[in-house]
N, C-alpha and C. Protein backbone atom coordinates (compact mmCIF):
# COMPACT_ATOMS: atom_id res chain seq x y z
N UNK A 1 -86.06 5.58 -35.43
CA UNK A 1 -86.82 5.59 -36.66
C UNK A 1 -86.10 6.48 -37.67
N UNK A 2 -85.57 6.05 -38.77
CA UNK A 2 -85.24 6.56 -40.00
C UNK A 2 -85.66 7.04 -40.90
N UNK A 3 -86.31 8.04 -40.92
CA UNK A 3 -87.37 8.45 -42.04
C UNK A 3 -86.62 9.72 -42.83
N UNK A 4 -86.17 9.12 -44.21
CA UNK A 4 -85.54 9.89 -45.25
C UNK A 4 -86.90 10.42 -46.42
N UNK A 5 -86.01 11.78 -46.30
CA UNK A 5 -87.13 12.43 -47.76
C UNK A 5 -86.74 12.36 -48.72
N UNK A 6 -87.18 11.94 -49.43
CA UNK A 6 -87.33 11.65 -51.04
C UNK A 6 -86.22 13.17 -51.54
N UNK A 7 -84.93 11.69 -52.41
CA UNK A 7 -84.15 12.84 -53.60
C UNK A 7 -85.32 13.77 -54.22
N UNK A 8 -84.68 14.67 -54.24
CA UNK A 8 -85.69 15.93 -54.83
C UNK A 8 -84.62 16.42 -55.93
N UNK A 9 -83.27 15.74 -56.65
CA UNK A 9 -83.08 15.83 -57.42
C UNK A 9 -83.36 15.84 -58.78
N UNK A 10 -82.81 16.53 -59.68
CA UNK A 10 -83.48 15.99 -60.86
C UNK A 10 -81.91 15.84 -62.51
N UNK A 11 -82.09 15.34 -63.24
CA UNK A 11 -81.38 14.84 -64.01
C UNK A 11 -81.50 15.71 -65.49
N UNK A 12 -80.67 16.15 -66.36
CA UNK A 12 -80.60 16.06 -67.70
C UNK A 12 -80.03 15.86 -68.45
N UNK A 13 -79.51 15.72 -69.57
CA UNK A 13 -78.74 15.22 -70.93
C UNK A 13 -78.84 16.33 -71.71
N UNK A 14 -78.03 17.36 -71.87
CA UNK A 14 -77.99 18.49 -72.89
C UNK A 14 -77.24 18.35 -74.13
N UNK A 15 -77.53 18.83 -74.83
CA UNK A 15 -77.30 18.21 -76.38
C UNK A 15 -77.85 18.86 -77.70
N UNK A 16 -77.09 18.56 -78.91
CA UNK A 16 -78.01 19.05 -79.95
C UNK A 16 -79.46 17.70 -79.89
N UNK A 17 -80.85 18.32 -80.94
CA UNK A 17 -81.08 17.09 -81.10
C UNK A 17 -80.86 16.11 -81.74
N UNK A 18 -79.79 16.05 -82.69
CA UNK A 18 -79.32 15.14 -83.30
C UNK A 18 -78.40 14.08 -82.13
N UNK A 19 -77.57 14.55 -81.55
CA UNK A 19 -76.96 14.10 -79.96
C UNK A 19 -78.59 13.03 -78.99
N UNK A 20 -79.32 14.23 -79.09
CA UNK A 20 -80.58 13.48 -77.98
C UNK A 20 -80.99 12.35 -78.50
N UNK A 21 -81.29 11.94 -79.72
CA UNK A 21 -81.97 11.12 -80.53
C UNK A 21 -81.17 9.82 -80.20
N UNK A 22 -79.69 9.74 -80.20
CA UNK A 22 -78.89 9.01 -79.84
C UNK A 22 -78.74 8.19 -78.58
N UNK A 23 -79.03 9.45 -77.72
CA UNK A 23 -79.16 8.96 -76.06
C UNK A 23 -80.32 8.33 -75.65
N UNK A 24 -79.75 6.87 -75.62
CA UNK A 24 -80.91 5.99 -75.04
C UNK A 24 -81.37 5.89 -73.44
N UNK A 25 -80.69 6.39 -72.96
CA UNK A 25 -80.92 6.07 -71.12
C UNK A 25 -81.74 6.77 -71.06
N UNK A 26 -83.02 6.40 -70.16
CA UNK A 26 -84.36 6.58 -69.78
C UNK A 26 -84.11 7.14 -67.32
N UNK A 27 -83.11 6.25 -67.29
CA UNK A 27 -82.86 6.66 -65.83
C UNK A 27 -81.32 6.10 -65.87
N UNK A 28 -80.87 7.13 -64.57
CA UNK A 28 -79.56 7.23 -64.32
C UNK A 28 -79.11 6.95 -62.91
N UNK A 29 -78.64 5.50 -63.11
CA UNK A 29 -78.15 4.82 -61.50
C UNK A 29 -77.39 5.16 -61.07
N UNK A 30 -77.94 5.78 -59.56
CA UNK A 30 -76.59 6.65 -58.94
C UNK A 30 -76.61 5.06 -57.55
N UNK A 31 -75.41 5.44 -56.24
CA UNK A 31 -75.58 3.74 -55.28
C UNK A 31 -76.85 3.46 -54.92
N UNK A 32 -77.61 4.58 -54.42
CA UNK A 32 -79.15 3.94 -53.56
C UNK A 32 -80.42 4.47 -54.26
N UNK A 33 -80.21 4.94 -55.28
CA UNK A 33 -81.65 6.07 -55.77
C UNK A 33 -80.87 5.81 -57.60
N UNK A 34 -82.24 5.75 -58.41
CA UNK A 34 -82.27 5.58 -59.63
C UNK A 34 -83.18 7.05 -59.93
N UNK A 35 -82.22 7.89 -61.24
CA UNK A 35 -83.00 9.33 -61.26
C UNK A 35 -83.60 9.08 -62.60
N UNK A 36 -84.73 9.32 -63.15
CA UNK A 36 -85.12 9.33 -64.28
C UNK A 36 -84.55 10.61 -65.15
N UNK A 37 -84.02 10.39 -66.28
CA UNK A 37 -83.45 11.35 -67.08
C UNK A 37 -84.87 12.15 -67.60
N UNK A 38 -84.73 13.83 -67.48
CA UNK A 38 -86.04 15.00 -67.65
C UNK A 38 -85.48 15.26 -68.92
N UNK A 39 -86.43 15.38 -69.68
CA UNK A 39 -86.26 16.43 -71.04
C UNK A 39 -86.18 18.08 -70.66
N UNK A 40 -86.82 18.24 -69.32
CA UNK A 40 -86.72 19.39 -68.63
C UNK A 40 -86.91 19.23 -67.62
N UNK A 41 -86.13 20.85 -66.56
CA UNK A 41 -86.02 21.12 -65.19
C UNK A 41 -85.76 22.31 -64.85
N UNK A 42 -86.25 23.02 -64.25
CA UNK A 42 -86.71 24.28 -63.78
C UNK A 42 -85.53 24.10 -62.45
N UNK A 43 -84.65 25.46 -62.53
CA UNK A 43 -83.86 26.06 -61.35
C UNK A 43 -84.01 27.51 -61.29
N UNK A 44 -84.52 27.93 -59.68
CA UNK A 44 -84.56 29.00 -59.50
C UNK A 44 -85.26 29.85 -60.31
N UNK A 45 -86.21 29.12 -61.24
CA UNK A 45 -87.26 29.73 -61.64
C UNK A 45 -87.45 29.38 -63.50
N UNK A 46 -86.12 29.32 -63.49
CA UNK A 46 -85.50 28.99 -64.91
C UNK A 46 -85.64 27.96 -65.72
N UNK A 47 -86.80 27.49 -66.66
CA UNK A 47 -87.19 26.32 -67.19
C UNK A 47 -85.52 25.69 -68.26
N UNK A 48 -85.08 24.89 -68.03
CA UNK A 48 -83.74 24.61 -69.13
C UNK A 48 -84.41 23.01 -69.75
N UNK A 49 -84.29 23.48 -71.09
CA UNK A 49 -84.41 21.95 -72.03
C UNK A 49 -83.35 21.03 -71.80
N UNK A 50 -83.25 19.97 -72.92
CA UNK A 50 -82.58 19.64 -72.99
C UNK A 50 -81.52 19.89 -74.36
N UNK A 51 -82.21 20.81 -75.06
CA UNK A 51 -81.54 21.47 -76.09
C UNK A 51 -81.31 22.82 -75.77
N UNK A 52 -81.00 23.63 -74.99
CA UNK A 52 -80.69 24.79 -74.01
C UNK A 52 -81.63 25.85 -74.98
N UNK A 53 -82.62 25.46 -75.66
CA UNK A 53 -83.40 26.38 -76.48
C UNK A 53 -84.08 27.79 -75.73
N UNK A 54 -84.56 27.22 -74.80
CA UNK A 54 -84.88 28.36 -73.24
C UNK A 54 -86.85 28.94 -74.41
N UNK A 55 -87.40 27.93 -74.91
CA UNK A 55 -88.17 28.12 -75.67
C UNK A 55 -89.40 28.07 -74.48
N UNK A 56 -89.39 26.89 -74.05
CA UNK A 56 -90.06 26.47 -72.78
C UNK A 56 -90.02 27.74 -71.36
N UNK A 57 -88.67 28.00 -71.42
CA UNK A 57 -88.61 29.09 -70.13
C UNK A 57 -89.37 30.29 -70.96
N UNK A 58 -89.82 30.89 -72.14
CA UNK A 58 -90.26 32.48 -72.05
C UNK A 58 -91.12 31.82 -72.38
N UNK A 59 -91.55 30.76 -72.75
CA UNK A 59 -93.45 30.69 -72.79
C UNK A 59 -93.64 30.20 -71.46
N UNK A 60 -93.14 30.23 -70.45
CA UNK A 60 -93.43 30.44 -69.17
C UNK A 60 -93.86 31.48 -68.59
N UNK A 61 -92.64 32.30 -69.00
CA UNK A 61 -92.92 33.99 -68.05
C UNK A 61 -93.82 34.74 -68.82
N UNK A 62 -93.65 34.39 -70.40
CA UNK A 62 -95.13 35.11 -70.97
C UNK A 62 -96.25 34.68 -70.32
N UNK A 63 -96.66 33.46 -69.69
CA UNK A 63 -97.81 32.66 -69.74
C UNK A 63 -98.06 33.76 -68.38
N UNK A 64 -96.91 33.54 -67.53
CA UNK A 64 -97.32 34.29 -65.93
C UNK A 64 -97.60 35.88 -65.50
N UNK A 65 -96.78 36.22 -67.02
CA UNK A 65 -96.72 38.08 -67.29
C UNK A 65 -98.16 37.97 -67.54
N UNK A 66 -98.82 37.36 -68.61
CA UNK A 66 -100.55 37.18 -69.03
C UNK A 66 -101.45 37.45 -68.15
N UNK A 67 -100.76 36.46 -67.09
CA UNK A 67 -101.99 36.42 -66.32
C UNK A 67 -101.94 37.58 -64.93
N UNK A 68 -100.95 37.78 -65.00
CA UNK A 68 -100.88 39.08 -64.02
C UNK A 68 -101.46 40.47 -64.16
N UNK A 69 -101.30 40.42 -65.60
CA UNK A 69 -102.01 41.80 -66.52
C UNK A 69 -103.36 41.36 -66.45
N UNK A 70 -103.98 40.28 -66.83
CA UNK A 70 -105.18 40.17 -66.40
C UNK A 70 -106.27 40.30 -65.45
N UNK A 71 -104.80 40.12 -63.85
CA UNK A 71 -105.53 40.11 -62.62
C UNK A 71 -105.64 41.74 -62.27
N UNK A 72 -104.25 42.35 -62.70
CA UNK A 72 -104.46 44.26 -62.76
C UNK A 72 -105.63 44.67 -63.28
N UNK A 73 -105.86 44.08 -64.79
CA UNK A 73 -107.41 44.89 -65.24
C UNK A 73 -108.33 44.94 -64.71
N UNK A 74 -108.67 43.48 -64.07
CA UNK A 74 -109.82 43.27 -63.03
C UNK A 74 -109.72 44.66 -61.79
N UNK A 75 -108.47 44.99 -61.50
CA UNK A 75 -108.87 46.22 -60.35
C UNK A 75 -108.22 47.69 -60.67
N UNK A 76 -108.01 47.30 -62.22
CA UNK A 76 -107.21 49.05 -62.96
C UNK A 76 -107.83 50.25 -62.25
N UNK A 77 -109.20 50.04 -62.47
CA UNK A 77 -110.15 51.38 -62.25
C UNK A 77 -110.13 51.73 -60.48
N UNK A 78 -109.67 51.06 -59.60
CA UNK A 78 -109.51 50.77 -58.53
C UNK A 78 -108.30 51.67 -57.81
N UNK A 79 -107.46 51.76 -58.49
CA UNK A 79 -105.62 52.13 -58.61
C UNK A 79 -105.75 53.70 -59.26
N UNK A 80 -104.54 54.63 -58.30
CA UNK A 80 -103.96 55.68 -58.88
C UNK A 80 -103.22 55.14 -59.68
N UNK A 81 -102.88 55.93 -60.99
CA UNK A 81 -102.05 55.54 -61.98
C UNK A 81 -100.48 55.54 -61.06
N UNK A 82 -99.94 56.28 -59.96
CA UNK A 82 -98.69 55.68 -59.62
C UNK A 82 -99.10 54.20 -58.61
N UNK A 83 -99.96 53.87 -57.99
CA UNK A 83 -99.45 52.46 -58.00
C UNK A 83 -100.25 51.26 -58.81
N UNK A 84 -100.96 51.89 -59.66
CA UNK A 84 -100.45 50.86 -61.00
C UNK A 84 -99.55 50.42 -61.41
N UNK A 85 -98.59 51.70 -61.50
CA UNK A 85 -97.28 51.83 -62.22
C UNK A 85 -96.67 50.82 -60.93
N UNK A 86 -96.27 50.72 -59.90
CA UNK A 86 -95.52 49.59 -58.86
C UNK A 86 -96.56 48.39 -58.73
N UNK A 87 -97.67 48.45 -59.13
CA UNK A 87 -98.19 47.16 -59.22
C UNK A 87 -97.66 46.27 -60.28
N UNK A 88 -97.79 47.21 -61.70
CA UNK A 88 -96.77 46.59 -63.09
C UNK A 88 -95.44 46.11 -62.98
N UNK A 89 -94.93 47.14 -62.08
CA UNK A 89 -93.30 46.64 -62.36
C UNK A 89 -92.80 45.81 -60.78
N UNK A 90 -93.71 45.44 -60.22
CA UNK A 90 -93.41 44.74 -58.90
C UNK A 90 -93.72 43.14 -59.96
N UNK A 91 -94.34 43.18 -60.66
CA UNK A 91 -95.58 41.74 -60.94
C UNK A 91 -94.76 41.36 -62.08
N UNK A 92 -94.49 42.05 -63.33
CA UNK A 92 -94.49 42.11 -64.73
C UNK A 92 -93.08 42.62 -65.16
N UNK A 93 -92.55 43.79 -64.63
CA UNK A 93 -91.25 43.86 -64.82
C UNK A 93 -90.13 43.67 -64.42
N UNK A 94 -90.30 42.91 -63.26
CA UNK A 94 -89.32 41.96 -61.94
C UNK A 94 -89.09 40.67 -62.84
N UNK A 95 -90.18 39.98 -63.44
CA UNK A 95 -89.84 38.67 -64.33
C UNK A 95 -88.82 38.73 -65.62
N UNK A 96 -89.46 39.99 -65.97
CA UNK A 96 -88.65 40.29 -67.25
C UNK A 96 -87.38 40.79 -67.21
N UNK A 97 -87.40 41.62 -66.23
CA UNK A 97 -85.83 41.82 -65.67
C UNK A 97 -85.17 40.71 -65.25
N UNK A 98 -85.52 39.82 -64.20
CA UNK A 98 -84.87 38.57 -64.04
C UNK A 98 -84.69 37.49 -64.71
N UNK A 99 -85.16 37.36 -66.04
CA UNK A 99 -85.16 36.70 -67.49
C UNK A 99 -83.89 37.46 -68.26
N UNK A 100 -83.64 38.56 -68.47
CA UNK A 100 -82.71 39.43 -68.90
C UNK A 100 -81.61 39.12 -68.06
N UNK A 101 -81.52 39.35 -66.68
CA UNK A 101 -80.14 38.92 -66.41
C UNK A 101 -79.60 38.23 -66.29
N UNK A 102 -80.73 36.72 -66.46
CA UNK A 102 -79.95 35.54 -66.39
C UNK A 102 -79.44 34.84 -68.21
N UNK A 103 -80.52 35.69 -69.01
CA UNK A 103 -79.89 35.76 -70.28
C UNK A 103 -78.29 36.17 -71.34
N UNK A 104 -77.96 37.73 -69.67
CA UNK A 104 -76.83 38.14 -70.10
C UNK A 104 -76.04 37.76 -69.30
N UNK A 105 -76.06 36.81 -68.28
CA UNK A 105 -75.10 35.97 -67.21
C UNK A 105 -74.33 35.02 -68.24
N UNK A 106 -75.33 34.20 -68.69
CA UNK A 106 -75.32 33.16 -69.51
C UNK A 106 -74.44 33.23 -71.17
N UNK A 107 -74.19 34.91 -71.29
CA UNK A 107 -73.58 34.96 -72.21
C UNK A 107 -72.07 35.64 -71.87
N UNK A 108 -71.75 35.90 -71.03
CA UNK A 108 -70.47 36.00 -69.96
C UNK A 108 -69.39 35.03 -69.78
């Protein structure tokens, strides 16, 4: 019995948008699997357009920084102010740091 798992690949077309507007292909035939071309795709955490705007990736980590600060308030009064302080920077400043270095990788 042959039981294959599903390409878990994914496809993009990077470009200005004047370039994108141009590009008509909707999916991209590889020999046995047809990939649908993404306007976006997330690696290793990292949302990438298809205009490398990275607009999509920090209204991500803002969206997830939000809600983490939210779930701290719910138990602030709960917490010594030092592990607040490693609750913040385990949750909130690990993202932002790892947003930063892949920002200054990227300019290397």
């Amino acid at each position: 019995m042959d039981v294959r798992k599903p390409v878990a690949a994914q496809f993009i077309c990077l470009g200005t948008w004047q370039q994108m507007t141009t590009f008509q292909h909707h999916t991209i035939d590889l020999e046995t699997t047809s990939l649908p071309v993404a306007t976006q795709v997330t690696c290793l955490g990292v949302v990438f357009d298809c205009e490398l705007t990275f607009s999509k990736h920090v209204t991500s980590v803002v969206r997830r920084c939000f809600y983490h600060l939210r779930q701290i308030r719910a138990v602030r009064k709960s917490l010594t102010t030092e592990s607040l302080k490693t609750l913040v920077h385990a949750l909130i400043a690990s993202r932002l740091d790892y947003s930063l270095i892949y920002k200054l990788c990227s300019q290397c």
